[in-house]
Protein backbone atom coordinates (compact mmCIF):
# COMPACT_ATOMS: atom_id res chain seq x y z
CA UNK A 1 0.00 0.00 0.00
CA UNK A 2 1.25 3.29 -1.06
CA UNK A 3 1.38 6.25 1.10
CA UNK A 4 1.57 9.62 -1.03
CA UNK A 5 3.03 12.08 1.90
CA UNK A 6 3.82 15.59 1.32
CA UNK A 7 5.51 18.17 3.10
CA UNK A 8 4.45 21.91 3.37
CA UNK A 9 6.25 24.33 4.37
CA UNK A 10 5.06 27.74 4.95
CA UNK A 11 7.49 29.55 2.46
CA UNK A 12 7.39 30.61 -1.62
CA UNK A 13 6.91 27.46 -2.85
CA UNK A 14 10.55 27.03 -5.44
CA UNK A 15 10.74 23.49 -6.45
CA UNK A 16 10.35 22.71 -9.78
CA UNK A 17 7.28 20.13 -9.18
CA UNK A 18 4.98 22.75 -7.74
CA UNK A 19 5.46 25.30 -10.35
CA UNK A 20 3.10 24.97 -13.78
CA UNK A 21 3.65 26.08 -16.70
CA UNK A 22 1.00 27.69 -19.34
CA UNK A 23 1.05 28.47 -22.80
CA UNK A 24 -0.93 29.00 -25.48
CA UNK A 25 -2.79 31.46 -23.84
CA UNK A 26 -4.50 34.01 -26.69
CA UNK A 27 -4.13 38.01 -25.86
CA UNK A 28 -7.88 39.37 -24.91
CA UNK A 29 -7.91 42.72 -26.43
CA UNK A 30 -4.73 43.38 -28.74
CA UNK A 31 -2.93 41.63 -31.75
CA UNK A 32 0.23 40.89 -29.70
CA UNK A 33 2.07 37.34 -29.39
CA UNK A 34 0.30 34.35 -27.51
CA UNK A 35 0.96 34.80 -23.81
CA UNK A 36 2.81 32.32 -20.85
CA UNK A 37 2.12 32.26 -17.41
CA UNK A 38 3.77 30.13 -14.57
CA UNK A 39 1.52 29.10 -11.51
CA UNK A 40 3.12 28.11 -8.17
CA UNK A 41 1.26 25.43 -5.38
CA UNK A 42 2.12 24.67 -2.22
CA UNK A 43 1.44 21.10 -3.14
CA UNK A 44 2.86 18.95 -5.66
CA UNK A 45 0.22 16.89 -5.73
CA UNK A 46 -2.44 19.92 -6.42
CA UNK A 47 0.39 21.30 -9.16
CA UNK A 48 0.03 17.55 -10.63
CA UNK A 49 -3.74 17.70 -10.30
CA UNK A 50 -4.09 20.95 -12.11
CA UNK A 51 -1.77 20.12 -14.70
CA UNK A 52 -4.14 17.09 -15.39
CA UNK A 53 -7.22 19.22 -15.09
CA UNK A 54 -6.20 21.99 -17.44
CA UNK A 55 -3.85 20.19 -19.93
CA UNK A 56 -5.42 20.76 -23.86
CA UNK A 57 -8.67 21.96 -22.69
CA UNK A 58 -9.76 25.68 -23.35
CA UNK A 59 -11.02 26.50 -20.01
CA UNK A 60 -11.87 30.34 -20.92
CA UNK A 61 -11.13 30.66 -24.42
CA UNK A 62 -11.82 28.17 -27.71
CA UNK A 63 -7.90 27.22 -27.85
CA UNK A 64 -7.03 24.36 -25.65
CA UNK A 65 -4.66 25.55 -22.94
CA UNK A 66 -0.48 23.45 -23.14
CA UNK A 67 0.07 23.13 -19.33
CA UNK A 68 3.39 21.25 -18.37
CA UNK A 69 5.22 21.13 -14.66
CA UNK A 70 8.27 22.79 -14.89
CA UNK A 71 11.20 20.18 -15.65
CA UNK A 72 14.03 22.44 -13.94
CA UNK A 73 14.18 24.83 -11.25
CA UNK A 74 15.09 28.27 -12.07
CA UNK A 75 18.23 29.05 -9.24
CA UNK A 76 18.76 32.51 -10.02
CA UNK A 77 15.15 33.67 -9.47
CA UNK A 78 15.22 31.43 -6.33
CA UNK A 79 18.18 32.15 -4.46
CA UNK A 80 16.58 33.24 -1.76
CA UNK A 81 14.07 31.42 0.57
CA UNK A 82 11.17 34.04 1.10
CA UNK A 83 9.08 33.20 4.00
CA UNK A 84 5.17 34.23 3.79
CA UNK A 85 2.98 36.75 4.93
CA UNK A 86 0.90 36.23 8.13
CA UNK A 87 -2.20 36.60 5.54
CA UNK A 88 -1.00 33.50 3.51
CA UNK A 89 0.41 31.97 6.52
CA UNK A 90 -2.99 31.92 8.10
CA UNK A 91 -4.73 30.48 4.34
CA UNK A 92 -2.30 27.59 3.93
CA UNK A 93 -2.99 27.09 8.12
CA UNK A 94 -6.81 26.93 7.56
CA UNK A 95 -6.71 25.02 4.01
CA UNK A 96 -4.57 22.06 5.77
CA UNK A 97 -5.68 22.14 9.13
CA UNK A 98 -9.16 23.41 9.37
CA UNK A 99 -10.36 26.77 10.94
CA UNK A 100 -10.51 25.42 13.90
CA UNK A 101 -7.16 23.56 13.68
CA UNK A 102 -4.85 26.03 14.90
CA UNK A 103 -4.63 28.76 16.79
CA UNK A 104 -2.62 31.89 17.78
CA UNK A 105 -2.48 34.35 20.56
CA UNK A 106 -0.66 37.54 21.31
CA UNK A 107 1.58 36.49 24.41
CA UNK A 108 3.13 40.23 25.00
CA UNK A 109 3.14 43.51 22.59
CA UNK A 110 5.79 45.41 24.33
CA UNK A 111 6.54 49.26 23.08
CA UNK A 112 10.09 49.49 22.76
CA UNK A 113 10.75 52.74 21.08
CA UNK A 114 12.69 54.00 24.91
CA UNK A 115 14.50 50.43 25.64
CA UNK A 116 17.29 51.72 23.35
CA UNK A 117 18.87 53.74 25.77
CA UNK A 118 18.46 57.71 26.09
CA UNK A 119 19.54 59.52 23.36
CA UNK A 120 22.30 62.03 24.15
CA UNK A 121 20.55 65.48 23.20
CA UNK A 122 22.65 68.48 24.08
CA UNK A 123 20.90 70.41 26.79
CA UNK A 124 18.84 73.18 24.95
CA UNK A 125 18.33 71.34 21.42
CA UNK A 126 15.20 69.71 20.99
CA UNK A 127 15.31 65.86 19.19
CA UNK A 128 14.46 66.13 15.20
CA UNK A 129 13.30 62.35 15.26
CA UNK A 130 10.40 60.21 17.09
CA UNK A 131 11.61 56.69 16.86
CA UNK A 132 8.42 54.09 17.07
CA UNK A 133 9.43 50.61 17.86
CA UNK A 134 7.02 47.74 19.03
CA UNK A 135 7.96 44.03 19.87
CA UNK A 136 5.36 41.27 19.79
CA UNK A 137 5.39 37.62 21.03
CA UNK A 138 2.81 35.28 19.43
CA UNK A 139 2.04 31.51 20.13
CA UNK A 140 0.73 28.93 17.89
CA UNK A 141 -0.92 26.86 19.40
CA UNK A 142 -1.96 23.00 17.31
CA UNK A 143 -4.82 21.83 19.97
CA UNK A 144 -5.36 18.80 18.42
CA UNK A 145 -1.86 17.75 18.18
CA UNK A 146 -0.88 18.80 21.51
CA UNK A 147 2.09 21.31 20.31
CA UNK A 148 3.06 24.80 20.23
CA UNK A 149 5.12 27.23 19.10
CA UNK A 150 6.41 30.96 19.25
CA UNK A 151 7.29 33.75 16.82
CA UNK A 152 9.02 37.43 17.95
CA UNK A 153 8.29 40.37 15.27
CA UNK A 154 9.28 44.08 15.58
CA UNK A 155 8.37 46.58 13.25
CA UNK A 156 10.21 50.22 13.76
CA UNK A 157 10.01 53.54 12.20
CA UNK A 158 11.04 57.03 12.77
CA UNK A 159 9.25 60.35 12.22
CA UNK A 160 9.76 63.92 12.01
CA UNK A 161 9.64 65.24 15.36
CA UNK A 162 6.70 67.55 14.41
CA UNK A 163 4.55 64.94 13.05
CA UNK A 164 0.62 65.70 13.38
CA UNK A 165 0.02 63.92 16.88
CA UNK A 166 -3.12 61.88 15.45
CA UNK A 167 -0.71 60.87 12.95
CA UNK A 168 1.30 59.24 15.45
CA UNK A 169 -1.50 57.63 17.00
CA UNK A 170 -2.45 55.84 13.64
CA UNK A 171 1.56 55.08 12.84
CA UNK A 172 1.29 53.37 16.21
CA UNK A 173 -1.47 51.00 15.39
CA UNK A 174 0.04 50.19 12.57
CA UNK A 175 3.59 49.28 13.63
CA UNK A 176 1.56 47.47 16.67
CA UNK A 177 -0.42 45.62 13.84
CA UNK A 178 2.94 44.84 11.56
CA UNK A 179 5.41 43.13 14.77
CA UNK A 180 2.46 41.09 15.06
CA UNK A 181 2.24 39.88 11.50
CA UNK A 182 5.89 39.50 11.63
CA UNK A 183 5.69 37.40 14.57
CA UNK A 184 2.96 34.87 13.42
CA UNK A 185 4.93 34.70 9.93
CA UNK A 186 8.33 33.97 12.12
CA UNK A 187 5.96 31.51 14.48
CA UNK A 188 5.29 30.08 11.19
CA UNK A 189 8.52 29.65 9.82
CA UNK A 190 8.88 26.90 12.61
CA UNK A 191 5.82 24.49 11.00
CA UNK A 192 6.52 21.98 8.85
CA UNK A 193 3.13 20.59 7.94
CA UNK A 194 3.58 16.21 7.08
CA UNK A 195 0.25 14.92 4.94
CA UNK A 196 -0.66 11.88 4.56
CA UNK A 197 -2.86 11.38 1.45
């Protein structure tokens, strides 16, 4: 009996078996060349299922579509490993796993824009700069498998000294709201997903 198992890992996808390519694909509104496209899956056995789905059928045009999985991996364009956004984390997290799967929670969001030390300001001169720094702590947490795991983000940014106050306020959200995406995407980079299928 045959076990297909596949690994996901919550990174751009960069081997060559989860990448499709398309051709034959008519232009919609000028004269120009037939145009190529290259679709990426976290899967290779969804890249292999598409690729038998789509192959020589014309799915949105009269043309059947050439789809092929890419034979060789493209290192130059791949060199480095790209990790994903907390948004795409938290798709790929819900498409394997289930909504109610997984879980995360904010464990500390810590402002950190005075743990740098005081800034050595000549008596009389005011500071040009407003340095905003948060950090933020998040836990994943895999109930039904009975593990957890932890992710540190910090977002930072500095501002004109006579930035609009309510300005500030949003800026602060915001950096709150990026260390934690950073976190869960770091908490993230930790999970190795194993499928059995």
């Amino acid at each position: 009996m045959d076990v297909d198992v596949q690994v996901i890992e919550f990174k751009v996808p960069t081997e060559h078996n989860k990448t499709l390519f398309v051709w034959n694909i008519p232009p919609t509104f000028s004269e120009a060349d037939i145009y190529v496209s290259s679709v990426v899956f976290y899967s290779a056995e969804h890249a292999s299922r598409a690729q038998r789905a789509t192959h020589g059928r014309g799915l949105f045009q009269e043309a059947p579509l050439k789809v092929s999985l890419c034979t060789r991996q493209n290192r130059f364009f791949y060199r480095n490993v790209s990790y994903l956004h907390s948004s795409k984390c938290h798709e790929l997290a819900n498409f394997y796993l289930g909504f109610n799967g997984w879980s995360s929670r904010v464990v500390t969001l810590k402002d950190l824009s005075k743990s740098d030390g005081p800034e050595q300001v000549p008596l009389g001169e005011a500071t040009q700069t407003v340095n905003l720094k948060y950090g933020c702590i998040v836990e994943l947490i895999f109930t039904k498998h009975g593990v957890s795991c932890r992710g540190v983000g910090v977002a930072e940014e500095v501002f004109p000294a006579d930035t609009d106050p309510e300005e500030l306020l949003m800026k602060r959200g915001m950096l709150q709201k990026s260390a934690k995406e950073r976190a869960i995407s770091y908490a993230f980079q930790k999970v190795l997903l194993v499928v059995l299928g």
